[in-house]
Structures are given as C-alpha cells and as structure tokens.
C-alpha atoms as a PDB file:
ATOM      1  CA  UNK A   1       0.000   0.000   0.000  1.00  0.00           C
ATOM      2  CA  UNK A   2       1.141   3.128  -0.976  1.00  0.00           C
ATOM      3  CA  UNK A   3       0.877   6.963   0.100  1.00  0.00           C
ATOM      4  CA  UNK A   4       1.194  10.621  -1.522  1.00  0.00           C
ATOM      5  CA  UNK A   5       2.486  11.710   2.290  1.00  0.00           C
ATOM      6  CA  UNK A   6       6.170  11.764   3.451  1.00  0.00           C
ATOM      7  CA  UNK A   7       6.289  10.869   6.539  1.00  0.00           C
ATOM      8  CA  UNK A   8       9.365   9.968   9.405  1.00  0.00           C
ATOM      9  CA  UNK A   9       9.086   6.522  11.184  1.00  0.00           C
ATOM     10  CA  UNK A  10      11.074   6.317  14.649  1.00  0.00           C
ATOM     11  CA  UNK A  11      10.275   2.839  16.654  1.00  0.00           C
ATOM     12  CA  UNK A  12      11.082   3.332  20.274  1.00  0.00           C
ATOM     13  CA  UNK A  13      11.378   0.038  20.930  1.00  0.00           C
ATOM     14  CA  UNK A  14      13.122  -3.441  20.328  1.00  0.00           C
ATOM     15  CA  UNK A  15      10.470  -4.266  18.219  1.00  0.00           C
ATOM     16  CA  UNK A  16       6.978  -2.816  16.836  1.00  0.00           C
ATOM     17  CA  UNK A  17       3.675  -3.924  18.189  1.00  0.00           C
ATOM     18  CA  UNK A  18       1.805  -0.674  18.533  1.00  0.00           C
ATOM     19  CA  UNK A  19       1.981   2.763  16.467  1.00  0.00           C
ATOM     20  CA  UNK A  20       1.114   6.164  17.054  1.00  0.00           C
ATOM     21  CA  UNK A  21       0.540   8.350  13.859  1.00  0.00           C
ATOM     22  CA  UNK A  22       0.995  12.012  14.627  1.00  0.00           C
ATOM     23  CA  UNK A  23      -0.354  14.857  13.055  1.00  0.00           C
ATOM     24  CA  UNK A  24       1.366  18.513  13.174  1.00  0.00           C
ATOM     25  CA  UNK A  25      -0.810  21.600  12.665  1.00  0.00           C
ATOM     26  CA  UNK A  26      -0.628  24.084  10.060  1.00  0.00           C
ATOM     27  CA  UNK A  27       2.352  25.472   8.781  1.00  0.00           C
ATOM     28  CA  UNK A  28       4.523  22.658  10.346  1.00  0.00           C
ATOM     29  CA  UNK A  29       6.091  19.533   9.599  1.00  0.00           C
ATOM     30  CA  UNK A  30       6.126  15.773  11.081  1.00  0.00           C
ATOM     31  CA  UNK A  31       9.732  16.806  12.439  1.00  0.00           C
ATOM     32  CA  UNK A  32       8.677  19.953  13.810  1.00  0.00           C
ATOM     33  CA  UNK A  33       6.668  17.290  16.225  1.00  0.00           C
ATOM     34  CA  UNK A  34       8.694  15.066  16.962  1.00  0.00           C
ATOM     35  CA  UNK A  35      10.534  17.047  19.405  1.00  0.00           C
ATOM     36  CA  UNK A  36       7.066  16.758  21.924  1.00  0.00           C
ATOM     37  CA  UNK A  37       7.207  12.783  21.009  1.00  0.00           C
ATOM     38  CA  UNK A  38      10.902  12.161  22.174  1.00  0.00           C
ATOM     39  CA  UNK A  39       9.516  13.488  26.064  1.00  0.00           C
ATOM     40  CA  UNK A  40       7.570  10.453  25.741  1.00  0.00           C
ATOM     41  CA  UNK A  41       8.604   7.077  27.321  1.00  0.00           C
ATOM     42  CA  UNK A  42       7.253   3.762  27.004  1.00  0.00           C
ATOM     43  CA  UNK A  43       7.789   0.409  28.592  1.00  0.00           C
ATOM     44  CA  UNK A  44       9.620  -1.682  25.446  1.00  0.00           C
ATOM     45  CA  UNK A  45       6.687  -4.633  25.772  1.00  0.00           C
ATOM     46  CA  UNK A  46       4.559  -2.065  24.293  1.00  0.00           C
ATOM     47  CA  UNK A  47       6.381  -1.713  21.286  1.00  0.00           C
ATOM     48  CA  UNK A  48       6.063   1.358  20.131  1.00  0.00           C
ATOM     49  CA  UNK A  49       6.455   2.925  16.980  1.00  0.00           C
ATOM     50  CA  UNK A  50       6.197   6.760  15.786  1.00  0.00           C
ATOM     51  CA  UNK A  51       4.797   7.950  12.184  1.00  0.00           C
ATOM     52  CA  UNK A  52       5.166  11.899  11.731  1.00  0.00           C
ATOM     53  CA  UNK A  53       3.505  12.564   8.361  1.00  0.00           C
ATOM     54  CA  UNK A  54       3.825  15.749   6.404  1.00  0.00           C
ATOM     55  CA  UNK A  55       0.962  18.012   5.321  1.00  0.00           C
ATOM     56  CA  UNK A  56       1.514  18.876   1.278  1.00  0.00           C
ATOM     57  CA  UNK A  57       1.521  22.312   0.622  1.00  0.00           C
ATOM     58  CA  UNK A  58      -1.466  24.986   0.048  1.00  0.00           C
ATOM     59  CA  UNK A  59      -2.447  27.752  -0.370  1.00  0.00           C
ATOM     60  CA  UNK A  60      -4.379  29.161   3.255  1.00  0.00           C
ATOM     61  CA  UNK A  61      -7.312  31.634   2.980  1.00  0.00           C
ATOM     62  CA  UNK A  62      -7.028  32.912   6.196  1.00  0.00           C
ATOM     63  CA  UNK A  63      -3.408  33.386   5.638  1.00  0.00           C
ATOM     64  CA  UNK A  64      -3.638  36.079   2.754  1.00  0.00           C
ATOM     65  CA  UNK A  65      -3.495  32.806   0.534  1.00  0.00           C
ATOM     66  CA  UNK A  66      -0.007  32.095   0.883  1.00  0.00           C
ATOM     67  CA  UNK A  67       1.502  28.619   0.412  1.00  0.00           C
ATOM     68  CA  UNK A  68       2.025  26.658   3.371  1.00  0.00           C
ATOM     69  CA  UNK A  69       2.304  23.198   4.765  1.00  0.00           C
ATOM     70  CA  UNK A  70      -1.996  22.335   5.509  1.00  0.00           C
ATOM     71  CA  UNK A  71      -4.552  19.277   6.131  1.00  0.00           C
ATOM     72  CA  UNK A  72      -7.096  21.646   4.271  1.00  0.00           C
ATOM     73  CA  UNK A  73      -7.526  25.008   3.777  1.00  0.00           C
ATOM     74  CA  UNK A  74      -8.354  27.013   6.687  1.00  0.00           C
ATOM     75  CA  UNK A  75     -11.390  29.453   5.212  1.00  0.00           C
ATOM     76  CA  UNK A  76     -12.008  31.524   8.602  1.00  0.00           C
ATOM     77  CA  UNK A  77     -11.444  30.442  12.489  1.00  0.00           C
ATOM     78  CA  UNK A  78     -14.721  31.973  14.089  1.00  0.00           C
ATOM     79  CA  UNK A  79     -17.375  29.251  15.627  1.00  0.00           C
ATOM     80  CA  UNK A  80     -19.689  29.618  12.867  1.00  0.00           C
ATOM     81  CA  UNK A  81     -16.983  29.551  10.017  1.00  0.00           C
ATOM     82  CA  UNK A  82     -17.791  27.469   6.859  1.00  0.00           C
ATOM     83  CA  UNK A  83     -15.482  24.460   7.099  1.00  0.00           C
ATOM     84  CA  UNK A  84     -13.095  22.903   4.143  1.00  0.00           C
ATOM     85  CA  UNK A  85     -15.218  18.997   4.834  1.00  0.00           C
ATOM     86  CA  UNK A  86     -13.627  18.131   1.150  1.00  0.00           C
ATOM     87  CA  UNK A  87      -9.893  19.311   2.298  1.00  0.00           C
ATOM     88  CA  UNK A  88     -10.443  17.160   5.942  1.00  0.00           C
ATOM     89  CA  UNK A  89     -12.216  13.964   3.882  1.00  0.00           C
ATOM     90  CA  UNK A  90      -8.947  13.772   1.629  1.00  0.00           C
ATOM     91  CA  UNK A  91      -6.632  14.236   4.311  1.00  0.00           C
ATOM     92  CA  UNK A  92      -8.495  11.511   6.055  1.00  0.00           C
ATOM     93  CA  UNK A  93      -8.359   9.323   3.268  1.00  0.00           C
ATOM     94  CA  UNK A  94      -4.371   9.995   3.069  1.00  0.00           C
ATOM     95  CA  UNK A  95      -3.826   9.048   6.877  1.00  0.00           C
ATOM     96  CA  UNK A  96      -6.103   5.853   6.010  1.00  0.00           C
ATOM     97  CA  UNK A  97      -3.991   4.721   4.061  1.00  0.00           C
ATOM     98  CA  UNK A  98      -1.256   4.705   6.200  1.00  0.00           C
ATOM     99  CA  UNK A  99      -3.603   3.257   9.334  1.00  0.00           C
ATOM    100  CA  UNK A 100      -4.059   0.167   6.444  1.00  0.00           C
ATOM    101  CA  UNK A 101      -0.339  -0.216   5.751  1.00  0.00           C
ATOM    102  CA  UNK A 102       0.442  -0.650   9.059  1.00  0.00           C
ATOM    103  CA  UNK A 103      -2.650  -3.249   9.592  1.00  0.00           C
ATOM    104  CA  UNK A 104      -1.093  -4.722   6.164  1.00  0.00           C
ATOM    105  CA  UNK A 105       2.270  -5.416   8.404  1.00  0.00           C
ATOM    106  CA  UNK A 106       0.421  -7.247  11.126  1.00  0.00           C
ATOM    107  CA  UNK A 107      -0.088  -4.176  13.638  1.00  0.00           C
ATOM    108  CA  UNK A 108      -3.041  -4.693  15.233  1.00  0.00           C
ATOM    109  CA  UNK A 109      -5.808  -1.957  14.626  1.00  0.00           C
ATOM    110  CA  UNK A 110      -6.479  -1.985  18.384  1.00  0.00           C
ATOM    111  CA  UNK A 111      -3.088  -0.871  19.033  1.00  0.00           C
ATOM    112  CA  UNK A 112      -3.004   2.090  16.480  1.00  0.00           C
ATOM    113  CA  UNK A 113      -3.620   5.535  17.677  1.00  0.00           C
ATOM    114  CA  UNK A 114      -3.848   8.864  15.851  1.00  0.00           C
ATOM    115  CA  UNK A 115      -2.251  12.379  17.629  1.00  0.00           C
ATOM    116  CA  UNK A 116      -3.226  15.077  16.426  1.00  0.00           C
ATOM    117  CA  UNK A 117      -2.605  19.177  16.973  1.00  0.00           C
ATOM    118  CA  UNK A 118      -4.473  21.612  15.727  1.00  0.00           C
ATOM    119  CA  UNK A 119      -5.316  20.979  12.046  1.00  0.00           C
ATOM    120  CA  UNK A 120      -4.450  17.836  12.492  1.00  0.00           C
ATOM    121  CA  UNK A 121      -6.699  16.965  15.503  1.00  0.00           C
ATOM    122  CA  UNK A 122      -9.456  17.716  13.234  1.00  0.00           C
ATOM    123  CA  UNK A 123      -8.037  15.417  10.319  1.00  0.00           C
ATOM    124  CA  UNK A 124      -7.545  12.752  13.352  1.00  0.00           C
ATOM    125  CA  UNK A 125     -10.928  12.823  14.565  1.00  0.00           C
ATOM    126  CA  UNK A 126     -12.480  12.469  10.947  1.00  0.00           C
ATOM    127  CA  UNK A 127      -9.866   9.417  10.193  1.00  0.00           C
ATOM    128  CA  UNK A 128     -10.516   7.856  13.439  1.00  0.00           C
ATOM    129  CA  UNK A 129     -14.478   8.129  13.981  1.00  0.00           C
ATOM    130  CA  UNK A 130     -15.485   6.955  10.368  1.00  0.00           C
ATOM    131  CA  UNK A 131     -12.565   4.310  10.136  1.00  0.00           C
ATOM    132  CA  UNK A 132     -14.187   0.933   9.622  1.00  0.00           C
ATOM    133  CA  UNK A 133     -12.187  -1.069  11.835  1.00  0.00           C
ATOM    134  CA  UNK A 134     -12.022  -0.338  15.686  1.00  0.00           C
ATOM    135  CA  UNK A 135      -8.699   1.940  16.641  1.00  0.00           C
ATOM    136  CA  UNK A 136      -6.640   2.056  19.988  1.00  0.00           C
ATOM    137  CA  UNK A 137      -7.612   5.870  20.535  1.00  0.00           C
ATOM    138  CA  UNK A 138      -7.648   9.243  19.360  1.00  0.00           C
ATOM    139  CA  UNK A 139      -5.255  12.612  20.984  1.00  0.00           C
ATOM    140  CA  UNK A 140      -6.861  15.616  20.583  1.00  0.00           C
ATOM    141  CA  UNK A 141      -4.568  18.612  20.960  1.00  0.00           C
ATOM    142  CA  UNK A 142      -5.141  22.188  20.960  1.00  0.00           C
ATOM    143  CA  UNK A 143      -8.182  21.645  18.048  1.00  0.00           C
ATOM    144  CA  UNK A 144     -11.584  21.123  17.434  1.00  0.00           C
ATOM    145  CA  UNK A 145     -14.002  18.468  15.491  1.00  0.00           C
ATOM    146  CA  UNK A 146     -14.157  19.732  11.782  1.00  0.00           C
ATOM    147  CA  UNK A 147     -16.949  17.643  10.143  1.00  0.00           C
ATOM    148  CA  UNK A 148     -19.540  17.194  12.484  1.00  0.00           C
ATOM    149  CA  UNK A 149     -21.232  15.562  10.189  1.00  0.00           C
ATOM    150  CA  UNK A 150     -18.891  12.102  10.761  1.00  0.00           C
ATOM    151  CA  UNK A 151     -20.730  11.966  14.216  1.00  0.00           C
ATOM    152  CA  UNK A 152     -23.616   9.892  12.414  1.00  0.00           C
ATOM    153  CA  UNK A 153     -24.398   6.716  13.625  1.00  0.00           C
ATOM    154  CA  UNK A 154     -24.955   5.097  10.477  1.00  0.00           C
ATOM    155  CA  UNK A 155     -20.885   6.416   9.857  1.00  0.00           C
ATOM    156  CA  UNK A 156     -19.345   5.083  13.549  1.00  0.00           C
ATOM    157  CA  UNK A 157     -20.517   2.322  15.054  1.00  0.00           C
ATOM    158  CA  UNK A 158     -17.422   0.437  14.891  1.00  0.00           C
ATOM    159  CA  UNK A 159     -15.327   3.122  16.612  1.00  0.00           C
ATOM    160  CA  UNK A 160     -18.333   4.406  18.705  1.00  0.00           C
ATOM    161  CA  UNK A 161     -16.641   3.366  22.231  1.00  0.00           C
ATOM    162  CA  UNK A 162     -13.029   4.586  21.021  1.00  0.00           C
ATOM    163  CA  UNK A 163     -11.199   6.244  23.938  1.00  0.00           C
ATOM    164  CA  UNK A 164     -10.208  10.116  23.289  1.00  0.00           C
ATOM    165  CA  UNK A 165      -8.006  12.344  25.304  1.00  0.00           C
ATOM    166  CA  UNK A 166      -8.163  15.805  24.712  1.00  0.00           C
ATOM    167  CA  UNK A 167      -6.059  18.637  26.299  1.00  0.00           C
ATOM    168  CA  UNK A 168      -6.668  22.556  25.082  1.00  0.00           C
ATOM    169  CA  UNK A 169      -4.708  25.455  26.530  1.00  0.00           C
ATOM    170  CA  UNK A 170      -6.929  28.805  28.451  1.00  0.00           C
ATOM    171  CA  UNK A 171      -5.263  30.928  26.739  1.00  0.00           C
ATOM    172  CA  UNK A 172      -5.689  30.070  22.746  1.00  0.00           C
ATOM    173  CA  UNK A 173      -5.712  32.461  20.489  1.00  0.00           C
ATOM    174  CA  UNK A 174      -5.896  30.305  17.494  1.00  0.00           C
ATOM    175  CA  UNK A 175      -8.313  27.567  18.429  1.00  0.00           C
ATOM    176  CA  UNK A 176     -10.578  29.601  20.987  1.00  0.00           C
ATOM    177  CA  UNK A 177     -11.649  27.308  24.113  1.00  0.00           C
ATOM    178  CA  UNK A 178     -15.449  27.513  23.106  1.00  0.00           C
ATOM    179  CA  UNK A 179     -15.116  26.029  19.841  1.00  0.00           C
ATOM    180  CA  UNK A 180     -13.112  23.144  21.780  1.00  0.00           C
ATOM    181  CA  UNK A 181     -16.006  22.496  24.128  1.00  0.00           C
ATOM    182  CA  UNK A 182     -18.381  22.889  21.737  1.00  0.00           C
ATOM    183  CA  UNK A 183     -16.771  19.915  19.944  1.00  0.00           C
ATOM    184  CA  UNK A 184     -16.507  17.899  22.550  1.00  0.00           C
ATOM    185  CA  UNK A 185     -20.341  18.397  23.871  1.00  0.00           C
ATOM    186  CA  UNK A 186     -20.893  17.115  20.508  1.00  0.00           C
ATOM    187  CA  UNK A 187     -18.682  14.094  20.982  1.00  0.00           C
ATOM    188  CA  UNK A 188     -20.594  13.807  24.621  1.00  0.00           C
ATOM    189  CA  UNK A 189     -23.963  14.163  22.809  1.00  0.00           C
ATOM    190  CA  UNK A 190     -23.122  11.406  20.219  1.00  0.00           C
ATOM    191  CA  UNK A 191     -22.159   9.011  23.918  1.00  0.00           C
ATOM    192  CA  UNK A 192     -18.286   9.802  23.186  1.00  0.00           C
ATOM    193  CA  UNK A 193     -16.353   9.217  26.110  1.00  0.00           C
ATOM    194  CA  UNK A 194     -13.444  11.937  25.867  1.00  0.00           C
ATOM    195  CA  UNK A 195     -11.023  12.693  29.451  1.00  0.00           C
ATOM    196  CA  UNK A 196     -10.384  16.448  29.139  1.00  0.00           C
ATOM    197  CA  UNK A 197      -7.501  18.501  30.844  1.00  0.00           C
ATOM    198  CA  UNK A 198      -7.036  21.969  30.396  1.00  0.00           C
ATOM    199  CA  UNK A 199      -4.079  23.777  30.655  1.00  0.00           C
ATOM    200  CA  UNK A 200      -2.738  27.443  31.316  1.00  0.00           C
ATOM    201  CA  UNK A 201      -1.351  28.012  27.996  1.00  0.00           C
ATOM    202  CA  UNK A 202      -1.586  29.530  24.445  1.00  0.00           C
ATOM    203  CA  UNK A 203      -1.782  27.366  21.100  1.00  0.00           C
ATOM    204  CA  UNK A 204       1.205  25.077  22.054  1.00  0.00           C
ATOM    205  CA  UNK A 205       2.013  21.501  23.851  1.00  0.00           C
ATOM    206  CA  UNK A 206       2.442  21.864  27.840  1.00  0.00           C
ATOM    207  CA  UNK A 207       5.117  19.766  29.852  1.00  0.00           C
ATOM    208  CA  UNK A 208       2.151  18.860  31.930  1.00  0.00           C
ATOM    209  CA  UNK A 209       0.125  17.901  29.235  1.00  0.00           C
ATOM    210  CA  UNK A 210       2.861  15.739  27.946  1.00  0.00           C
ATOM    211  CA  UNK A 211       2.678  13.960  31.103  1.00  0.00           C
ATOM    212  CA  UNK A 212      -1.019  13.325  30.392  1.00  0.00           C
ATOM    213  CA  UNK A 213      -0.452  12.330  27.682  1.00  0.00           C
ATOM    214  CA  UNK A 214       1.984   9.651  28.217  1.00  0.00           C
ATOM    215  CA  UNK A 215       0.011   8.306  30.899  1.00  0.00           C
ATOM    216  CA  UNK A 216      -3.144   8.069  28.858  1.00  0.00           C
ATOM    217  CA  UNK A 217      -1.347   6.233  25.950  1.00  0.00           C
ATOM    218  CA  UNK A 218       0.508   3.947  28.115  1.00  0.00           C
ATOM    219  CA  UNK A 219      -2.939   3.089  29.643  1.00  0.00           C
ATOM    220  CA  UNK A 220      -4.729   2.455  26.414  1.00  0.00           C
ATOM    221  CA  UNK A 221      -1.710   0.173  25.055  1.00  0.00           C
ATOM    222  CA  UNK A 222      -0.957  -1.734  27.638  1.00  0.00           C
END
C-alpha cells in the first residue's frame, strides 16, 4: 500500500507492536513534532512505533493565501466559520492509508492511535471516527471536530466506544476554548467518552500535558 504523504518513522522500541501516527498543525512539519514525542517514554513490551507525516503544501485563505504546509484550507477560524469537509475527507483518506499499511504489516488496529494538533486533531478525529475497523484511541490537541457531520451513527458504530483524550490550553488564540467544548459536547452528545484537561497556555504543547499524555497512551496500550 502506498501513500502521496512523506512521513518519518522512529520505533522506540526493540520491536513494533503498537503505532502512534501524529499529526502537526498548520504550517509545520512531522519533524517539527517530533521534538514533543521524544519526552515520551514507554515500557519496550509495548512496542512502540512513531509515524510523523507531512501536510503537502497549500495555499491558506485565512493566511492572505499564501503557500504553506496544511490538512485543508483554513477558510475563517470563528465558531460559525464554513469548514473545508472536502480538504479534511482527503486528508483523512491519506492518513487511512497509512492506518491500512500498518494493519497490512500485522499491527493490530487496536493498538493504532492517531495524535493530532491543531489541524491535524481535526483530520484525526475524521480518520478515526469513520474508520471501519475499531482503533486504539484518538489525541486531541489544541483543536476542534471539523466535520460534524462524521458523528452519524450510520458512519461510527465500529469506533463508537473509542477512547479520546483531549487537552486545550486557556489561553488560545488560534483555536478559541469555546469552539473546543463545543466539539466535545458534541462528541458527549453522540455518547463519546473523551477525558479532558485543560491547561494554562496559548496554542502550544504543555510539559504537563505531555505527562497526560503519556500516561493516557501507556494506559490504552498496555
């Protein structure tokens, strides 16, 4: 199976049993993450492997329309914004592929789980909830749910009881904390099940949040 996406693979252990496919936010690149993924530590039964994709390149409307690594194009950032759901859906489709190469290997879907910040929370959430085979779990960082649409039951009943963590920052400028909890009431509404931490921060990763974090996915890969 093949991909459109470069991408950097780092396993962190002796050998791979699990994987974690992470998803920078606009502007950035799978290396640009992978920084906040080496303050990570596993125990080496888990078997843990990394995949940092890379966006391809854009132009962004709310950006003056300049070029720039994006999921989608990013048309306005208010709650009541029209949303790119074709840009997202293709995204999705890109990351599915790689979720389907790594099942392809022997990975167990189970023990696959999709990061995401920002931009790529959203395209995380829209892989991950309409996948067709049940996931480990879903990271939600700093972002919000783009297609709300993908919350359909007739679209997610296999990954209906998928665990989610989500951590947002006070203080974000970028993705405002309303339009975070107004995506995850809708996850709530739709019988989601999503652990929530806030943090006293802007539109970045906290060290405390990366302890969440670590704790979460340990727990869900164990």
């Amino acid at each position: 199976m093949t991909t459109d996406l470069t991408y950097i693979e780092r396993l962190v252990s002796s050998y791979h049993k699990s994987t974690l496919i992470w998803l920078h936010g606009l502007g950035d690149s799978g290396q640009g993450h992978e920084s906040f993924a080496r303050e990570l530590s596993f125990p080496d039964a888990l078997g843990v492997k990394f995949i940092f994709p890379n966006a391809p390149s854009m132009p962004v409307s709310v950006n003056g329309g300049m070029v720039m690594p994006a999921w989608y194009d990013i048309l306005a950032m208010d709650i009541g914004r029209k949303i790119d759901e074709e840009g997202i859906e293709a995204s999705a489709q890109k990351i599915s592929t790689l979720i389907e190469r790594e099942v392809a290997q022997g990975i167990d879907s189970k023990k696959i789980i999709l990061v995401g910040f920002s931009q790529g929370g959203a395209v995380a959430l829209q892989t991950a909830l309409k996948y067709p085979v049940p996931l480990g779990g879903i990271v939600c960082l700093s972002t919000y749910l783009g297609v709300k649409s993908v919350l359909s039951a007739s679209t997610t009943p296999i990954n209906q009881n998928i665990p989610i963590f989500w951590g947002h920052g006070t203080h974000d400028s970028v993705v405002r904390l309303p339009l975070a909890k107004q995506s995850i009431q809708a996850l709530k509404d739709h019988h989601y099940e999503v652990t929530y931490r806030e943090y006293e921060m802007e539109h970045s990763i906290h060290p405390d949040e990366v302890v969440d974090i670590n704790q979460w996915l340990v727990s869900k890969l164990a």
